[in-house]
C-alpha atoms as a PDB file:
ATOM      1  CA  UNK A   1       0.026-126.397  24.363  1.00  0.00           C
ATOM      2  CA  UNK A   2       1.414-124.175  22.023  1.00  0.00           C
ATOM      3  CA  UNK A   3       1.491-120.274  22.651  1.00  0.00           C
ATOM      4  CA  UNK A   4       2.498-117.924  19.526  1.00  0.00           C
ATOM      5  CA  UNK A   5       5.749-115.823  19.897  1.00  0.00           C
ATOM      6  CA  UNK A   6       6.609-113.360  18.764  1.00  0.00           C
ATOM      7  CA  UNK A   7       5.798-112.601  15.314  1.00  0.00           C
ATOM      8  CA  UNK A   8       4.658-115.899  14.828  1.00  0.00           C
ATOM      9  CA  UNK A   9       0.816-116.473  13.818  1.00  0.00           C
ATOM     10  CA  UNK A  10      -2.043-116.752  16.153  1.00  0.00           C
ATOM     11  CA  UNK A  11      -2.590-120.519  15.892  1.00  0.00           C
ATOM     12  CA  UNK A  12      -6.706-120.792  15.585  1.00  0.00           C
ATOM     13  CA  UNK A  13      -8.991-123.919  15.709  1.00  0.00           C
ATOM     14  CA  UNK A  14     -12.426-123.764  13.929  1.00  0.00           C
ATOM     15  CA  UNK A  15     -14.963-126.339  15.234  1.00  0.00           C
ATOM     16  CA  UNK A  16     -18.640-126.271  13.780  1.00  0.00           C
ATOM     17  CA  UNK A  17     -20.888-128.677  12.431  1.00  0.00           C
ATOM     18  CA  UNK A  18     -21.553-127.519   9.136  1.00  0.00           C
ATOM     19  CA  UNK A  19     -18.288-127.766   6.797  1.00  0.00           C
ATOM     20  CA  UNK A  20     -19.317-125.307   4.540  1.00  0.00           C
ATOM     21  CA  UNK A  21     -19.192-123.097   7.583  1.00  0.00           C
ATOM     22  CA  UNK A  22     -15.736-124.364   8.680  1.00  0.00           C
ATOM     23  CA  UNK A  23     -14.491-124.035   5.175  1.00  0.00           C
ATOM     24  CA  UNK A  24     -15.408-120.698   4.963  1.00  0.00           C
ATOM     25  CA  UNK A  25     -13.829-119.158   8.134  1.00  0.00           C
ATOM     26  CA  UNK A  26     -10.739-121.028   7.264  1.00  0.00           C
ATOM     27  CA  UNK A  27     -10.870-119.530   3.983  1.00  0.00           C
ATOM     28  CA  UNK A  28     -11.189-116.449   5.101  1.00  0.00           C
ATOM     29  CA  UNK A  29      -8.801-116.612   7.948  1.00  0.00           C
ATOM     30  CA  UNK A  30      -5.885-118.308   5.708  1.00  0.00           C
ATOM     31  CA  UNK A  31      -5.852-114.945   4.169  1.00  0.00           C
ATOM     32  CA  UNK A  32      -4.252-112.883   6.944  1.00  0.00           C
ATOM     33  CA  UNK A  33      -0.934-113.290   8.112  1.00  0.00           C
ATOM     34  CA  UNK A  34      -0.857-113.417  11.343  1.00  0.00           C
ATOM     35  CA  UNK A  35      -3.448-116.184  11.980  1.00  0.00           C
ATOM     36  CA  UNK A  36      -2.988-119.711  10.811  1.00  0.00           C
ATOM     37  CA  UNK A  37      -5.739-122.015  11.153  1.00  0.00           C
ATOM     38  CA  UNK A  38      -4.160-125.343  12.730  1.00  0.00           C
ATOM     39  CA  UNK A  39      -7.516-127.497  12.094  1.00  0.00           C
ATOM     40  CA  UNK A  40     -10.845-127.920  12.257  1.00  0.00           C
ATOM     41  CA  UNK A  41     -13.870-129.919  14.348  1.00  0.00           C
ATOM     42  CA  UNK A  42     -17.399-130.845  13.368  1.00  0.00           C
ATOM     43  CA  UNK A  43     -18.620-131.184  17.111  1.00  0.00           C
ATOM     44  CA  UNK A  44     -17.918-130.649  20.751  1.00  0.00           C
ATOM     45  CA  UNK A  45     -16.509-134.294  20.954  1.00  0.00           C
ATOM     46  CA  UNK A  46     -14.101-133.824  18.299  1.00  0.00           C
ATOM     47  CA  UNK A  47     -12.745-130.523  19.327  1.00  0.00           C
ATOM     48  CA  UNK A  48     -12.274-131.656  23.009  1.00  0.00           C
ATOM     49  CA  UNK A  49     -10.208-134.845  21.595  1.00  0.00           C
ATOM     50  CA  UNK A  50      -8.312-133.046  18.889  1.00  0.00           C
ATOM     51  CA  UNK A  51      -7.534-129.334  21.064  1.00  0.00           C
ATOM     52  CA  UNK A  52      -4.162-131.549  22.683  1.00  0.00           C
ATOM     53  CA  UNK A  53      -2.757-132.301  19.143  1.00  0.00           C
ATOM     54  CA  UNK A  54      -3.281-129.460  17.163  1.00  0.00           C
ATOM     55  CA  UNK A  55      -2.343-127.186  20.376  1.00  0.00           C
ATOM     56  CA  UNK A  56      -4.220-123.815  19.181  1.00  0.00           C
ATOM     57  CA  UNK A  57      -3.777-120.526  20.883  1.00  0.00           C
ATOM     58  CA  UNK A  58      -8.099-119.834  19.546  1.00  0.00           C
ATOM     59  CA  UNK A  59     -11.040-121.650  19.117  1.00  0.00           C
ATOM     60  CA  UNK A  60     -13.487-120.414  17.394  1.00  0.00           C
ATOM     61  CA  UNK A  61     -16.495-122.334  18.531  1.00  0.00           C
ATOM     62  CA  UNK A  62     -19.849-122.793  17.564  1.00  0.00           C
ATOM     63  CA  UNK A  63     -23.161-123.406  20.061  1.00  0.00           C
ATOM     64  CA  UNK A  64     -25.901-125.660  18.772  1.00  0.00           C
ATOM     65  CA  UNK A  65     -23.842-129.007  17.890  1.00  0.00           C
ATOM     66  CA  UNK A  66     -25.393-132.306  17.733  1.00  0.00           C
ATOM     67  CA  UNK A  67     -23.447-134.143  20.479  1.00  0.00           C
ATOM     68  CA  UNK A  68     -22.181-131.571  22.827  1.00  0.00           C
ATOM     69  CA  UNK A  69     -22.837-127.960  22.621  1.00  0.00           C
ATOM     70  CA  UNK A  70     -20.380-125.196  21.851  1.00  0.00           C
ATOM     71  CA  UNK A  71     -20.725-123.837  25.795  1.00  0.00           C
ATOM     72  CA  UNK A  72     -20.342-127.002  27.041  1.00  0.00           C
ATOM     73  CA  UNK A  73     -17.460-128.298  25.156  1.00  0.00           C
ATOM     74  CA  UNK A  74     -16.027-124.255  26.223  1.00  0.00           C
ATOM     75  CA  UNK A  75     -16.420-125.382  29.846  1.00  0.00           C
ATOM     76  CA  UNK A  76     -14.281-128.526  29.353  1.00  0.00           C
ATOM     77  CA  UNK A  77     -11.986-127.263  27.535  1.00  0.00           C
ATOM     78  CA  UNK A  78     -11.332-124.559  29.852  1.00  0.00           C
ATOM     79  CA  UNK A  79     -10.840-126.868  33.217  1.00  0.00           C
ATOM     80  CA  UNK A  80      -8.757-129.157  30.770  1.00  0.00           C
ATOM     81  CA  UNK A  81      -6.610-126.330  28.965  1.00  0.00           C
ATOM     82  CA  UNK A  82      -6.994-123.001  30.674  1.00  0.00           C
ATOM     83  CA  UNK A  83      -4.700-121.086  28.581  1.00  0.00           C
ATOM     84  CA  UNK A  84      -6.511-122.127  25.420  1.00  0.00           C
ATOM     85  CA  UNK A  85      -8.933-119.072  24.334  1.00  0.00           C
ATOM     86  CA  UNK A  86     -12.385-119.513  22.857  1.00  0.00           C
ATOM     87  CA  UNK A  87     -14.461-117.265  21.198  1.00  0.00           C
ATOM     88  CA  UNK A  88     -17.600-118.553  20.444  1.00  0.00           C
ATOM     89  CA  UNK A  89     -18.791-117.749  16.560  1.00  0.00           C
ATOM     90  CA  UNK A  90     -23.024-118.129  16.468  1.00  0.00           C
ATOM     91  CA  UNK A  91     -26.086-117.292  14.693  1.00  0.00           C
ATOM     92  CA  UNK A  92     -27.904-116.827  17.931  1.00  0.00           C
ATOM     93  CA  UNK A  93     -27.607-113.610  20.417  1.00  0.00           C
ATOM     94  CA  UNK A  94     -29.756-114.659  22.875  1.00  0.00           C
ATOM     95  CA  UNK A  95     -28.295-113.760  26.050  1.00  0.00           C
ATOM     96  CA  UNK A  96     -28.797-116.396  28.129  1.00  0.00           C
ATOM     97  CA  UNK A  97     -26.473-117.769  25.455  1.00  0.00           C
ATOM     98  CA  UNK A  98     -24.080-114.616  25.897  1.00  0.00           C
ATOM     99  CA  UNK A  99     -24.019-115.173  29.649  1.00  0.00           C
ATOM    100  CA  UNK A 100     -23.687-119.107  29.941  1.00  0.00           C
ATOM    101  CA  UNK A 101     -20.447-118.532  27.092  1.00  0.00           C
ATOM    102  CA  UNK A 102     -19.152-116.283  29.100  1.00  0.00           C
ATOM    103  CA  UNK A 103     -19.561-117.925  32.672  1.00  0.00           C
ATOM    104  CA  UNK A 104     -18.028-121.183  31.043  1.00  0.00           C
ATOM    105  CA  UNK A 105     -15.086-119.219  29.927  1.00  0.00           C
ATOM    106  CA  UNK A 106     -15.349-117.964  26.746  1.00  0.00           C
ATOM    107  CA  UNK A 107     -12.977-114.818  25.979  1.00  0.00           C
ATOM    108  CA  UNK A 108     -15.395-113.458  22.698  1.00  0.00           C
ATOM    109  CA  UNK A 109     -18.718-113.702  21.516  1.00  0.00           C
ATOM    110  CA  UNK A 110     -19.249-112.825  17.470  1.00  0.00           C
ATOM    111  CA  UNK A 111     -22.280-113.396  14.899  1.00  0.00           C
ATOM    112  CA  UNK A 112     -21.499-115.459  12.140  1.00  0.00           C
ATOM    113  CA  UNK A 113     -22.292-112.575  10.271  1.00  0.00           C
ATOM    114  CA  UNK A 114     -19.130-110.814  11.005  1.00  0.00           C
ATOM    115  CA  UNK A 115     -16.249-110.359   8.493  1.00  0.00           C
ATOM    116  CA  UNK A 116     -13.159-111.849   8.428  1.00  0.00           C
ATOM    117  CA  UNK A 117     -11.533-108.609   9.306  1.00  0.00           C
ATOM    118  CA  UNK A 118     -13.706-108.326  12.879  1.00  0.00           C
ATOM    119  CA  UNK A 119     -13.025-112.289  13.425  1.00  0.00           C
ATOM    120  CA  UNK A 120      -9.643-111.838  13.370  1.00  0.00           C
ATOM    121  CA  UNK A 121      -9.540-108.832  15.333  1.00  0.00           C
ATOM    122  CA  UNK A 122     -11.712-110.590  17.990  1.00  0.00           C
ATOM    123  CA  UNK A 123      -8.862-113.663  17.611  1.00  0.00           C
ATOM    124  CA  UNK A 124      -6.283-111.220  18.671  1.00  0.00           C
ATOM    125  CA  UNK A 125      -7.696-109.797  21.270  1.00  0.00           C
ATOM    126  CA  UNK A 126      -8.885-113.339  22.493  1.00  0.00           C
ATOM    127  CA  UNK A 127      -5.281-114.309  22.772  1.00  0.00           C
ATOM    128  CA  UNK A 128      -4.163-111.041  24.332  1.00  0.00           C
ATOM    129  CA  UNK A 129      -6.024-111.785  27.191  1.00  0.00           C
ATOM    130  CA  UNK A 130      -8.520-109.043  26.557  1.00  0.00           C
ATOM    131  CA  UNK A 131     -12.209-110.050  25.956  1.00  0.00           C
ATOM    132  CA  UNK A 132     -13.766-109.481  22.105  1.00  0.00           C
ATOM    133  CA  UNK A 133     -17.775-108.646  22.486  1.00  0.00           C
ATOM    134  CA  UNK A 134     -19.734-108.012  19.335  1.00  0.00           C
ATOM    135  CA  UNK A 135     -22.208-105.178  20.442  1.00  0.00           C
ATOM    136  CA  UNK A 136     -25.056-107.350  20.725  1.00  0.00           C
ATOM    137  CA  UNK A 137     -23.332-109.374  22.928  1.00  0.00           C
ATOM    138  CA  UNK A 138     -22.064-106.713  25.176  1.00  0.00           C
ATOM    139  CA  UNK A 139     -25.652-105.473  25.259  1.00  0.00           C
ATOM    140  CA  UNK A 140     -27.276-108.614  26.282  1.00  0.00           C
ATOM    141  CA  UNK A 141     -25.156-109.028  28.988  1.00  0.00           C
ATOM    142  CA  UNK A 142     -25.752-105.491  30.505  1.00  0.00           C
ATOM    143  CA  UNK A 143     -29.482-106.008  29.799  1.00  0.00           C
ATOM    144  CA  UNK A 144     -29.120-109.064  32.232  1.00  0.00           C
ATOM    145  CA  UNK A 145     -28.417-106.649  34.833  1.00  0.00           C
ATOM    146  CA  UNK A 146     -32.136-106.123  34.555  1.00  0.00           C
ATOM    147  CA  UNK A 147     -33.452-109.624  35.292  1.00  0.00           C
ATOM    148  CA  UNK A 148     -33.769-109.023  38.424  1.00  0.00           C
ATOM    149  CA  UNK A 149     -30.756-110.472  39.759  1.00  0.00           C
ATOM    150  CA  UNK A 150     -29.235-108.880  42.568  1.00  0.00           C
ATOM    151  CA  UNK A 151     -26.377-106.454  42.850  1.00  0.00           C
ATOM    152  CA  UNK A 152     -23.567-108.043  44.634  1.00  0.00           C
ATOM    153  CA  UNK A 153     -20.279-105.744  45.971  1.00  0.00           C
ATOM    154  CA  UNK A 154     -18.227-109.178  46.600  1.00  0.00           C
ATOM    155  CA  UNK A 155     -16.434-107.055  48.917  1.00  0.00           C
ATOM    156  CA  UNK A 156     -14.152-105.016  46.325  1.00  0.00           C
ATOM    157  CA  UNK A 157     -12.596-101.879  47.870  1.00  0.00           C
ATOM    158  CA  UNK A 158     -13.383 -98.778  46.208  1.00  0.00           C
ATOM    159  CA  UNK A 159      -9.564 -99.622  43.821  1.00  0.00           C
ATOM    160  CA  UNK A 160     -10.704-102.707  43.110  1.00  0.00           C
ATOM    161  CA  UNK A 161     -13.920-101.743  42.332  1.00  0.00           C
ATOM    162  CA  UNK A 162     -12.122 -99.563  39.444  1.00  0.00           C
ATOM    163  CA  UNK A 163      -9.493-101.612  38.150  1.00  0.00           C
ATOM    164  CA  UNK A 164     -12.346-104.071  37.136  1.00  0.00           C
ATOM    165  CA  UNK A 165     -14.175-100.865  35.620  1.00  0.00           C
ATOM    166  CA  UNK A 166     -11.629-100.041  33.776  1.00  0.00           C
ATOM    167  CA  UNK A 167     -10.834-103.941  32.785  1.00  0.00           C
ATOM    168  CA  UNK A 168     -14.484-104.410  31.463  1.00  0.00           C
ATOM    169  CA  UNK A 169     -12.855-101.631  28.843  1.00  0.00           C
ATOM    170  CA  UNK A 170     -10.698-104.176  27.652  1.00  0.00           C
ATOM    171  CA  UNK A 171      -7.663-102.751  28.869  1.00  0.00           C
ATOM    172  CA  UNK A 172      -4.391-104.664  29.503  1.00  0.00           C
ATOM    173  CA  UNK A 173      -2.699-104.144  32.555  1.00  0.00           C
ATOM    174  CA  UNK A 174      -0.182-101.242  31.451  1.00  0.00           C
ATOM    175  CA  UNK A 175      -3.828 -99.671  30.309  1.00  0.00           C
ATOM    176  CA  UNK A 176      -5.062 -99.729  33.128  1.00  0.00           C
ATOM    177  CA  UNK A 177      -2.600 -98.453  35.339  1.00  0.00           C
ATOM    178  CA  UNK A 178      -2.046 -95.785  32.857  1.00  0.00           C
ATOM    179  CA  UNK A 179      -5.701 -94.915  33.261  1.00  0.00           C
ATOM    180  CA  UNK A 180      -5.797 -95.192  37.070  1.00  0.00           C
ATOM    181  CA  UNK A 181      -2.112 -93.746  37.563  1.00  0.00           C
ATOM    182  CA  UNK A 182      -0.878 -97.381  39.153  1.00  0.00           C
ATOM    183  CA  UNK A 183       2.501 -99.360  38.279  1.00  0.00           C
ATOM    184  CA  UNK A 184       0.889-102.345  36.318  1.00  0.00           C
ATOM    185  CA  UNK A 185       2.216-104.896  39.224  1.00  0.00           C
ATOM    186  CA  UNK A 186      -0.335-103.281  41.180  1.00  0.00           C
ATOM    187  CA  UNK A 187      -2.804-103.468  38.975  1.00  0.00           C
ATOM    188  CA  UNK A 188      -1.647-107.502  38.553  1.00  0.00           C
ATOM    189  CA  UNK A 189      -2.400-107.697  42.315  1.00  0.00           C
ATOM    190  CA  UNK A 190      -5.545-105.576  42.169  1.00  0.00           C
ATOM    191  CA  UNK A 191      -6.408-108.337  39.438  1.00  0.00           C
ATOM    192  CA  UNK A 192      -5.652-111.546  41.371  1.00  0.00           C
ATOM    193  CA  UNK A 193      -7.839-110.334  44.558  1.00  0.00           C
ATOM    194  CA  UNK A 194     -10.581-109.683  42.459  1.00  0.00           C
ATOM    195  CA  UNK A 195     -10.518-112.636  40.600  1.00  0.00           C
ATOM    196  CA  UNK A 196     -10.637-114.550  43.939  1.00  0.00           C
ATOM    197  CA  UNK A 197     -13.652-112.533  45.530  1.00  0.00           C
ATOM    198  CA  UNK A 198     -15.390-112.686  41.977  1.00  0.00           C
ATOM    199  CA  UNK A 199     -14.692-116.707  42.160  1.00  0.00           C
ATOM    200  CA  UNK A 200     -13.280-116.077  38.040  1.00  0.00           C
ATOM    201  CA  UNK A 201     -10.555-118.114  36.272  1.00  0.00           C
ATOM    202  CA  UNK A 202      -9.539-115.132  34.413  1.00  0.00           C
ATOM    203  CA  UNK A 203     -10.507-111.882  32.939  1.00  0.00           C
ATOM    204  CA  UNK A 204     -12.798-112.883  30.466  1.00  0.00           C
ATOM    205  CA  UNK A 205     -15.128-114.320  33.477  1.00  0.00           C
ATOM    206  CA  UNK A 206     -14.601-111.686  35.651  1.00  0.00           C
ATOM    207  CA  UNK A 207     -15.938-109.117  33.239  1.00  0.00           C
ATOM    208  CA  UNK A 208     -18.497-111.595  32.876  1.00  0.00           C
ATOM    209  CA  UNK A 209     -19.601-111.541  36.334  1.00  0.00           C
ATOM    210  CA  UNK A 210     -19.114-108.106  36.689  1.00  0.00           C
ATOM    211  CA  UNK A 211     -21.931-107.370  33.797  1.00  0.00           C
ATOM    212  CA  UNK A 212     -24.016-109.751  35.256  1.00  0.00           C
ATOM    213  CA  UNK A 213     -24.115-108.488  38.750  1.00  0.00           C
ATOM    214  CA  UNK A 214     -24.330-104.856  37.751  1.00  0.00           C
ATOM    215  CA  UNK A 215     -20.774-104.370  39.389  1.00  0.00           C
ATOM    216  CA  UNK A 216     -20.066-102.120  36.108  1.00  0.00           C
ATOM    217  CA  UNK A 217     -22.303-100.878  33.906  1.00  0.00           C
END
């Protein structure tokens, strides 16, 4: 799977079910130079058989396809190719849509109404390893907090409890110790306990599940 080095372009996948959606985006997108779209998919299918080939650093993914839904195919994907990043790239900002992205691994969440200037900033900070919310997004998921779900601690210690704080600011790791006066090795190991008592894959789940459970507000 290919990785972009440095100063090479961000190597993006579109997949969506209407081409004059995919045409767009990659119109867009093929006029900034650091991104270069590698290809394209009309469904979840496709994209999960053609991700291997095209190797993509980003996908930008849609939700409601015919044979097998934008989260879905996310969730696949993600067991399949972990270091692949998706952002998903929607009409719809329902959050039970937000929060089932997220959970299946999704490291963004934009309206299709967003410029090419904000999709390619959430691409970048996709592939950073950061996590790229459009406000509505973000929103939705701290409104879940008021479902009625209950607040789990998952046993973080009172450091743990703020490195994840300060990583649902998405902060890299030198950020964050910066911010909590830590070498960012410690915050690395801060990260890979709280990954395991959150049960996430990475940080885009774990600030998913830290929303959710009203961890961080």
């Amino acid at each position: 799977m290919g990785s972009a080095s440095a100063g090479a372009p961000i190597r993006v996948m579109i997949v969506d079910d209407h081409g004059i959606v995919r045409d767009g985006v990659t119109l867009r997108l093929g006029l900034i130079d650091d991104l270069e779209v590698v290809g394209e998919a009309g469904s979840g299918i496709a994209a999960l058989d053609a991700v291997p080939e095209l190797a993509p650093d980003v996908v930008l993914m849609d939700i409601r396809m015919p044979d097998l839904d934008g989260i879905e195919a996310t969730r696949q994907l993600k067991e399949a190719l972990p270091e692949v990043k998706v952002v998903m790239l929607t009409t719809f900002d329902d959050r039970d849509y937000v929060k089932s992205a997220m959970d299946a691994g999704a490291s963004g969440y934009l309206l299709k109404t967003a410029g090419a200037d904000e999709i390619a900033a959430a691409v970048r900070t996709a592939h950073s390893g950061k996590v790229a919310l459009d406000p509505g997004a973000a929103l939705a998921l701290v409104e879940s907090m008021h479902e009625g779900e209950r607040i789990e601690s998952f046993d973080l210690s009172e450091r743990e409890l703020e490195v994840l704080t300060v990583l649902c600011e998405g902060k890299s790791n030198r950020e964050i110790g910066a911010t909590l006066h830590i070498s960012p090795l410690t915050v690395k190991t801060h990260l890979q306990s709280i990954f395991q008592k959150l049960g996430a894959a990475d940080r885009a789940q774990a600030v998913a599940i830290a929303l959710r459970s009203g961890l961080v507000s």
